[in-house]
N, C-alpha and C. Protein backbone atom coordinates (compact mmCIF):
# COMPACT_ATOMS: atom_id res chain seq x y z
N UNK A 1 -55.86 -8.28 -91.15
CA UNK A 1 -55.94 -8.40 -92.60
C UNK A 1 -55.47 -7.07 -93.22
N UNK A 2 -54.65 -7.23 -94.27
CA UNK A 2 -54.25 -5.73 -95.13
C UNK A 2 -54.63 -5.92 -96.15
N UNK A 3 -55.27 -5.12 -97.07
CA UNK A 3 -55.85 -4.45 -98.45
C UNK A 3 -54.16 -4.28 -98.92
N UNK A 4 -54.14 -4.41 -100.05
CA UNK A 4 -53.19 -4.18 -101.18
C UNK A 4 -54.12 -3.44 -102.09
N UNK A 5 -53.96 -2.37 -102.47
CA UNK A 5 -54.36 -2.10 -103.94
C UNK A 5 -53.67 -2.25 -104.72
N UNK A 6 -53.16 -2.79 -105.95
CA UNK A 6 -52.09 -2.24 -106.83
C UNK A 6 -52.12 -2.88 -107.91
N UNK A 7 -52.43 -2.31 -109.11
CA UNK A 7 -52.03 -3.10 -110.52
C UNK A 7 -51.06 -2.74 -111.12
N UNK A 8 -50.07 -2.97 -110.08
CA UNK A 8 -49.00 -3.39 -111.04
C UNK A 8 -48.14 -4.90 -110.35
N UNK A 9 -48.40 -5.81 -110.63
CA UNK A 9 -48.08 -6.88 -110.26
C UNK A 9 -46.84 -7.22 -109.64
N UNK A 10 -46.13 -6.76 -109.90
CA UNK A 10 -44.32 -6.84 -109.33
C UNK A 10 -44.55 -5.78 -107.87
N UNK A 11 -44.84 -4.50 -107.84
CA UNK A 11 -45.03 -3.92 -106.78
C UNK A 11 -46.31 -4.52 -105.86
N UNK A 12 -47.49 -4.97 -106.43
CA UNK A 12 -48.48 -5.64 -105.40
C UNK A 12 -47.13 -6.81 -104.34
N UNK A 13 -46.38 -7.11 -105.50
CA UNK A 13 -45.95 -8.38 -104.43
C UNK A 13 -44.80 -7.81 -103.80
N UNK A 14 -43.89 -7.37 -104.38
CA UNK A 14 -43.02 -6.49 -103.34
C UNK A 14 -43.42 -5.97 -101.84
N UNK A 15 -44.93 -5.86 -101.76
CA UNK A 15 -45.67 -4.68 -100.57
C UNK A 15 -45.57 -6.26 -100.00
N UNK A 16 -46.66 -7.61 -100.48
CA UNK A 16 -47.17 -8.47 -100.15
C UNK A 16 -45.64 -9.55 -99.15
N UNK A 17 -44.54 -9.37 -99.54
CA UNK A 17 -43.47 -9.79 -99.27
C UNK A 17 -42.93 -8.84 -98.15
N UNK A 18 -43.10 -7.47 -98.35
CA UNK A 18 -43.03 -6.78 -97.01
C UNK A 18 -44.15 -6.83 -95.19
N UNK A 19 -45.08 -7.43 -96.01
CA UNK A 19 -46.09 -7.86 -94.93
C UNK A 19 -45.84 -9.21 -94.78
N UNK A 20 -44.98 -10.09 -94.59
CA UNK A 20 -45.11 -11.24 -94.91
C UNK A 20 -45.65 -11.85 -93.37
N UNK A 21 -45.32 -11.20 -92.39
CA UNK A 21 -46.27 -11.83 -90.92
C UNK A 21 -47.42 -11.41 -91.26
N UNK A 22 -47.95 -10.75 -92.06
CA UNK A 22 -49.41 -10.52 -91.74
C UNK A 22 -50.20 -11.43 -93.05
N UNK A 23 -51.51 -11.25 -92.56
CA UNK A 23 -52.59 -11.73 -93.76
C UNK A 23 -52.70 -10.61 -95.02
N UNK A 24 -52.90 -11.01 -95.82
CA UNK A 24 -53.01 -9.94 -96.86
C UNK A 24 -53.72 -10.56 -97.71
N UNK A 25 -53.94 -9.39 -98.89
CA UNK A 25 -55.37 -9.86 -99.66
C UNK A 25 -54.72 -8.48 -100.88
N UNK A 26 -54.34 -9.64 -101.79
CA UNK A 26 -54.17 -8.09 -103.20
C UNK A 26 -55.31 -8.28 -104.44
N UNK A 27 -55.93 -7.09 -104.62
CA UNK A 27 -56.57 -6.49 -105.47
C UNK A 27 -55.92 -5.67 -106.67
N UNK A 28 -55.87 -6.02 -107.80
CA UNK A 28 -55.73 -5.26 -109.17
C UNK A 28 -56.47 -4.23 -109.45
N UNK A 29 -57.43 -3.29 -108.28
CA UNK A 29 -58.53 -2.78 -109.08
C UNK A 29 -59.51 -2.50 -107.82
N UNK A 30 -59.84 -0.90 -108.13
CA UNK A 30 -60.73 -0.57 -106.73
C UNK A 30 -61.73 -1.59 -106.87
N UNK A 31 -62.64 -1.90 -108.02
CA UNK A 31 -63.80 -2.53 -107.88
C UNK A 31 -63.84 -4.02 -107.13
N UNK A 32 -62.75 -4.69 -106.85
CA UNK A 32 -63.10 -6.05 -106.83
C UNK A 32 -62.78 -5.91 -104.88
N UNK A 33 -61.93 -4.80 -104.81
CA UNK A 33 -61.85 -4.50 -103.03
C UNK A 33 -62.95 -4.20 -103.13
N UNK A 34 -63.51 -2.81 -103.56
CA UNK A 34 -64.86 -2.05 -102.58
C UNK A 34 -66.10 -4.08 -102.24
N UNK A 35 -66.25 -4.84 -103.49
CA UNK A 35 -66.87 -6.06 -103.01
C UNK A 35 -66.21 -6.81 -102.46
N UNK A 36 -65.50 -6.69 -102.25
CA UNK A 36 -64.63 -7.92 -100.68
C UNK A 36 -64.32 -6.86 -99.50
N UNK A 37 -64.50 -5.66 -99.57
CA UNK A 37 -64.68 -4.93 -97.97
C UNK A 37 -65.94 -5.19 -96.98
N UNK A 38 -67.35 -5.97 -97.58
CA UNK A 38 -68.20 -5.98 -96.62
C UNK A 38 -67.48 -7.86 -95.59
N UNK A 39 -66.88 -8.12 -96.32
CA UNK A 39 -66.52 -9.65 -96.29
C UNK A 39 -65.20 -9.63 -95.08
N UNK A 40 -64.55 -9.07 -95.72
CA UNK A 40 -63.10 -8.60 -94.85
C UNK A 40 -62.71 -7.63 -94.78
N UNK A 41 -63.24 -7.27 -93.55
CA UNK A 41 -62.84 -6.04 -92.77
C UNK A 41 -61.44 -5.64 -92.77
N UNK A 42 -60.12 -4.77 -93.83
CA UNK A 42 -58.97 -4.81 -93.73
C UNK A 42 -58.96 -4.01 -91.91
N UNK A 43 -57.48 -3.97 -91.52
CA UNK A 43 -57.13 -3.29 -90.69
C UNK A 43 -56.27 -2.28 -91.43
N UNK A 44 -56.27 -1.93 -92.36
CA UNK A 44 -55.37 -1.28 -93.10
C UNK A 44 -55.00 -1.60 -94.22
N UNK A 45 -55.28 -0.43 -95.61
CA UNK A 45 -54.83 -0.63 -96.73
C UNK A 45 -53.74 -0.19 -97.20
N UNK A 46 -52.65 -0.65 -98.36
CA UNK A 46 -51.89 0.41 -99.30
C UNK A 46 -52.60 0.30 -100.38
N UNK A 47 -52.40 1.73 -100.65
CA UNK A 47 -53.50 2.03 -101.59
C UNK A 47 -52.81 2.91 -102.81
N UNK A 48 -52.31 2.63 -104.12
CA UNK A 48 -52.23 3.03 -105.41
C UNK A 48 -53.10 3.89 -105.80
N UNK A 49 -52.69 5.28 -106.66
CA UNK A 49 -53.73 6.08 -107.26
C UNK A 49 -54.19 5.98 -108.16
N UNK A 50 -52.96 5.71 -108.84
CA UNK A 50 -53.00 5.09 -110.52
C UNK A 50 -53.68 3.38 -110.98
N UNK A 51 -54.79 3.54 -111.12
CA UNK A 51 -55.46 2.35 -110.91
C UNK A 51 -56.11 2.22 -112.26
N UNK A 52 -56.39 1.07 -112.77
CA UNK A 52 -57.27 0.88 -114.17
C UNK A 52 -58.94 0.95 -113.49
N UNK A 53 -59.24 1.63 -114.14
CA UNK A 53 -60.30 1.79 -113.45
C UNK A 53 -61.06 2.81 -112.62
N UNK A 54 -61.76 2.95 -111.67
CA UNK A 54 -61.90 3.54 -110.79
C UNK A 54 -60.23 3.93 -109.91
N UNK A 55 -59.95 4.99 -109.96
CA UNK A 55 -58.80 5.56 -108.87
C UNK A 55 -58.81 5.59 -108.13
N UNK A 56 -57.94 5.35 -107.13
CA UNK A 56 -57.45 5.77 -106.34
C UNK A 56 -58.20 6.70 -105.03
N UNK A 57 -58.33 7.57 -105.89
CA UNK A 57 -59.30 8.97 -105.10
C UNK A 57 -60.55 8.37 -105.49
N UNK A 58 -61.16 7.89 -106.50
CA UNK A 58 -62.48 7.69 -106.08
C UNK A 58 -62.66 6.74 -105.08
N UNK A 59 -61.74 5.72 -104.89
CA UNK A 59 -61.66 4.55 -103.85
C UNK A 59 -62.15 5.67 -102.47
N UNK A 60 -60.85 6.10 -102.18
CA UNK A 60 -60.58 6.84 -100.87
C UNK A 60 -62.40 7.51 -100.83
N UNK A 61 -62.79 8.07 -101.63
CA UNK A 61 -64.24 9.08 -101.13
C UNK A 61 -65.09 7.77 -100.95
N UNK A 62 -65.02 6.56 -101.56
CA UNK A 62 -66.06 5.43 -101.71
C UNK A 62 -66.19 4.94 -100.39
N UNK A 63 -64.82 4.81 -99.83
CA UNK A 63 -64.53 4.25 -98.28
C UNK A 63 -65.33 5.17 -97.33
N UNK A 64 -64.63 6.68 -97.87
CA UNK A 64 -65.08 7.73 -96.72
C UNK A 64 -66.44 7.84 -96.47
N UNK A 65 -67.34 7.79 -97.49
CA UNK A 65 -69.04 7.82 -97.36
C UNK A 65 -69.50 6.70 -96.67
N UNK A 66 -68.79 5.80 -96.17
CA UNK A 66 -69.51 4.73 -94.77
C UNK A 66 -68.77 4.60 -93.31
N UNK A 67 -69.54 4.83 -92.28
CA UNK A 67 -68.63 5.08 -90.79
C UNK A 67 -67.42 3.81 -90.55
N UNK A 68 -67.80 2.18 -91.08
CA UNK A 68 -67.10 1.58 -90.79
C UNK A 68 -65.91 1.81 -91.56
N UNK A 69 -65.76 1.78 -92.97
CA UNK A 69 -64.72 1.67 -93.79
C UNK A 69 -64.28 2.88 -93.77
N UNK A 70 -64.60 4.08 -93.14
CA UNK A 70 -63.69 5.49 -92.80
C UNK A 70 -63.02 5.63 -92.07
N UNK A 71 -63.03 4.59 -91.32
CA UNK A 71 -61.76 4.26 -89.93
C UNK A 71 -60.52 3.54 -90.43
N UNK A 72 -61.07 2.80 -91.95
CA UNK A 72 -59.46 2.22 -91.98
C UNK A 72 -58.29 3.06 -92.33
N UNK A 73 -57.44 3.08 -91.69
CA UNK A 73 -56.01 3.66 -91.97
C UNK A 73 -55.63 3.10 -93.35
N UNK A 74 -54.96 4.20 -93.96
CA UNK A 74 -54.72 3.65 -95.59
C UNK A 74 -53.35 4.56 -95.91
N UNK A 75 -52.49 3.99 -96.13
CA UNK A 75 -51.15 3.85 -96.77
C UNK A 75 -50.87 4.14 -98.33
N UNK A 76 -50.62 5.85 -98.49
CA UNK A 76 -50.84 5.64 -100.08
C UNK A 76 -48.74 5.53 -100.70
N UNK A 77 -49.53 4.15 -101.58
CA UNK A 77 -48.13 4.16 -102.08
C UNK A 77 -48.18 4.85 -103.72
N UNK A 78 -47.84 5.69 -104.10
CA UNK A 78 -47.91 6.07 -105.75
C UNK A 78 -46.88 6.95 -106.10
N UNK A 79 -46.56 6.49 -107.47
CA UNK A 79 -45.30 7.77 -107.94
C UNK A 79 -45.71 9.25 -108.54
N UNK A 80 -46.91 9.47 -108.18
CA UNK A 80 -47.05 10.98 -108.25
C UNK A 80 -46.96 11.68 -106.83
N UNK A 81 -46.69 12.98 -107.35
CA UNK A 81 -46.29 13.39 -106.18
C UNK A 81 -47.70 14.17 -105.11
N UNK A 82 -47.56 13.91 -104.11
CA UNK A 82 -48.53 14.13 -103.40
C UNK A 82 -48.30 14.17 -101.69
N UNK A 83 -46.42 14.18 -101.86
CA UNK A 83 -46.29 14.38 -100.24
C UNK A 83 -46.51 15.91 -99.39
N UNK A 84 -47.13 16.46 -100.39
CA UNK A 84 -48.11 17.83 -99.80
C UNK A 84 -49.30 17.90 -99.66
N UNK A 85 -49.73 16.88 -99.81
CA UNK A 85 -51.27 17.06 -99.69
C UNK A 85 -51.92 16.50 -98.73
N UNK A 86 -52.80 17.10 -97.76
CA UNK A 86 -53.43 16.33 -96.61
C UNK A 86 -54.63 15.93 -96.95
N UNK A 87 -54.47 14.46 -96.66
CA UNK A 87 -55.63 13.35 -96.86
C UNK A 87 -56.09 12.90 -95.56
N UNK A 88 -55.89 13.50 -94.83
CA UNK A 88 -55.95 12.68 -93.69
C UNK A 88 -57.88 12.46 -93.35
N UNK A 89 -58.52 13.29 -93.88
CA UNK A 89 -60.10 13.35 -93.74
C UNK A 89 -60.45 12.03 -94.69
N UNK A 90 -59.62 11.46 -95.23
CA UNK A 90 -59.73 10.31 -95.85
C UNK A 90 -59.36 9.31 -95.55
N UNK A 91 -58.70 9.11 -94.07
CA UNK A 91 -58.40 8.17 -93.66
C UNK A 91 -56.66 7.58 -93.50
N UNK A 92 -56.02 8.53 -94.63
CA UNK A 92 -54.86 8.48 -94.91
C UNK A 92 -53.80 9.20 -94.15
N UNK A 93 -53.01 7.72 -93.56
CA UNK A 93 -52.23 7.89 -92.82
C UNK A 93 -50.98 8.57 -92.90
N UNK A 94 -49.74 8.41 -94.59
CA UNK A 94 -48.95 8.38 -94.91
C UNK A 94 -48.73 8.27 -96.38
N UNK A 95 -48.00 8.71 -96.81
CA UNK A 95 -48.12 8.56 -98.55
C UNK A 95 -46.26 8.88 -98.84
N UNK A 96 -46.28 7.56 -99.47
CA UNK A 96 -45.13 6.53 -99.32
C UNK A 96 -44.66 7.31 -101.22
N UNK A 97 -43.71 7.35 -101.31
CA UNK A 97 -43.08 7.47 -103.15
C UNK A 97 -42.62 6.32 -103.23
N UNK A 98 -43.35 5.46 -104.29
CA UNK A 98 -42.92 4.22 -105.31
C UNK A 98 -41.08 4.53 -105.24
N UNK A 99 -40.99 5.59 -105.66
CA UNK A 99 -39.03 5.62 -106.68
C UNK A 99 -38.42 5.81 -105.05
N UNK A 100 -39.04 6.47 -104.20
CA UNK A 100 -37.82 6.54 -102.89
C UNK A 100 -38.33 5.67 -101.39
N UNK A 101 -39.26 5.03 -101.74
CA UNK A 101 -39.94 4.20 -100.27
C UNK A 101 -38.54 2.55 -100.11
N UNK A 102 -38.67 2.19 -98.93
CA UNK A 102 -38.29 1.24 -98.64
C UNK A 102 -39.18 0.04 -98.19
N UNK A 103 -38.76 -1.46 -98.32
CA UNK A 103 -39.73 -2.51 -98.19
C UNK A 103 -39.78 -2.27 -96.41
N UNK A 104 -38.70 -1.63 -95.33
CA UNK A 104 -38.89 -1.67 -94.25
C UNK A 104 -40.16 -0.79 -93.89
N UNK A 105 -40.16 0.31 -94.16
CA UNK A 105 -41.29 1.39 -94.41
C UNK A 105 -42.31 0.99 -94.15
N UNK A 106 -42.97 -0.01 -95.36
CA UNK A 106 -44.06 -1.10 -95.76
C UNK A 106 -44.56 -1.50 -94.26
N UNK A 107 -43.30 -2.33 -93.71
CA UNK A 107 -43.33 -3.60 -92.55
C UNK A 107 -43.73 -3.00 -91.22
N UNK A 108 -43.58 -1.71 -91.00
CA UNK A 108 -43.25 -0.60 -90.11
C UNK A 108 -44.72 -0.85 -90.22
N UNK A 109 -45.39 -0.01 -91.28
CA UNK A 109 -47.22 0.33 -90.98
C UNK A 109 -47.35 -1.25 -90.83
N UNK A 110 -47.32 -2.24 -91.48
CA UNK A 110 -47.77 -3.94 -91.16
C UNK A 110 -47.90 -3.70 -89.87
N UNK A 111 -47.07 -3.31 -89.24
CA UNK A 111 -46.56 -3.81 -87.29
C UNK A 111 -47.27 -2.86 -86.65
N UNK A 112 -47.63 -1.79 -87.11
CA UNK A 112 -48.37 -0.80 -86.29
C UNK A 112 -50.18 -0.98 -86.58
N UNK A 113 -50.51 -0.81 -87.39
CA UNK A 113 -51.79 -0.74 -87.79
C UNK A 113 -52.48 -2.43 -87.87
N UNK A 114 -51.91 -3.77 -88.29
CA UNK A 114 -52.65 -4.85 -88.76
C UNK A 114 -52.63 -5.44 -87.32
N UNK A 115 -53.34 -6.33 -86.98
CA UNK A 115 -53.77 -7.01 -86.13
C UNK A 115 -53.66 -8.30 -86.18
């Protein structure tokens, strides 16, 4: 199973079309994942910063404060810049740029991380 975060509807499905062998599950909005994570265990999220709502980063610390959901590998896709920053104590695998990522990219973590 893969977590989508993303409200922005055209890119949720762009990612959702790049996973297309796998199961997926898109969310508009940290709040309505953090209540469907006790339910479905992702094997891996992409995860948006820019979120209505709760962000991004509060997501990532929300995950990190429980042993199970600190293991998931998480895929940040967002157009700020942040390919300097190590997240990795957060679980974060890779952090993808919206304006220069490719849909193969996407399919690449699908095939490695989902089950």
């Amino acid at each position: 199973m893969i977590f989508i975060i993303e409200d922005d509807k055209i890119m949720a499905e762009c990612i959702a079309r790049a996973c297309k062998d796998y199961e997926t599950k898109t969310f508009f909005n940290a709040i309505e994942a953090m209540a469907d994570i006790d339910r479905n265990m992702p094997d891996l999220i992409f995860l948006d910063i820019l979120l209505s709502g709760p962000d991004g980063f509060t997501f990532l610390n929300e995950l990190a404060s429980y042993s199970d959901t600190a293991k998931i590998p998480i895929i940040i896709i967002s157009s700020l810049n942040l390919e300097n920053q190590d997240l990795s104590e957060y679980g974060v695998v890779e952090i993808l740029n919206k304006d220069t990522m490719y849909p193969k990219e996407i399919t690449a973590y699908a095939e490695r991380f989902a089950h």
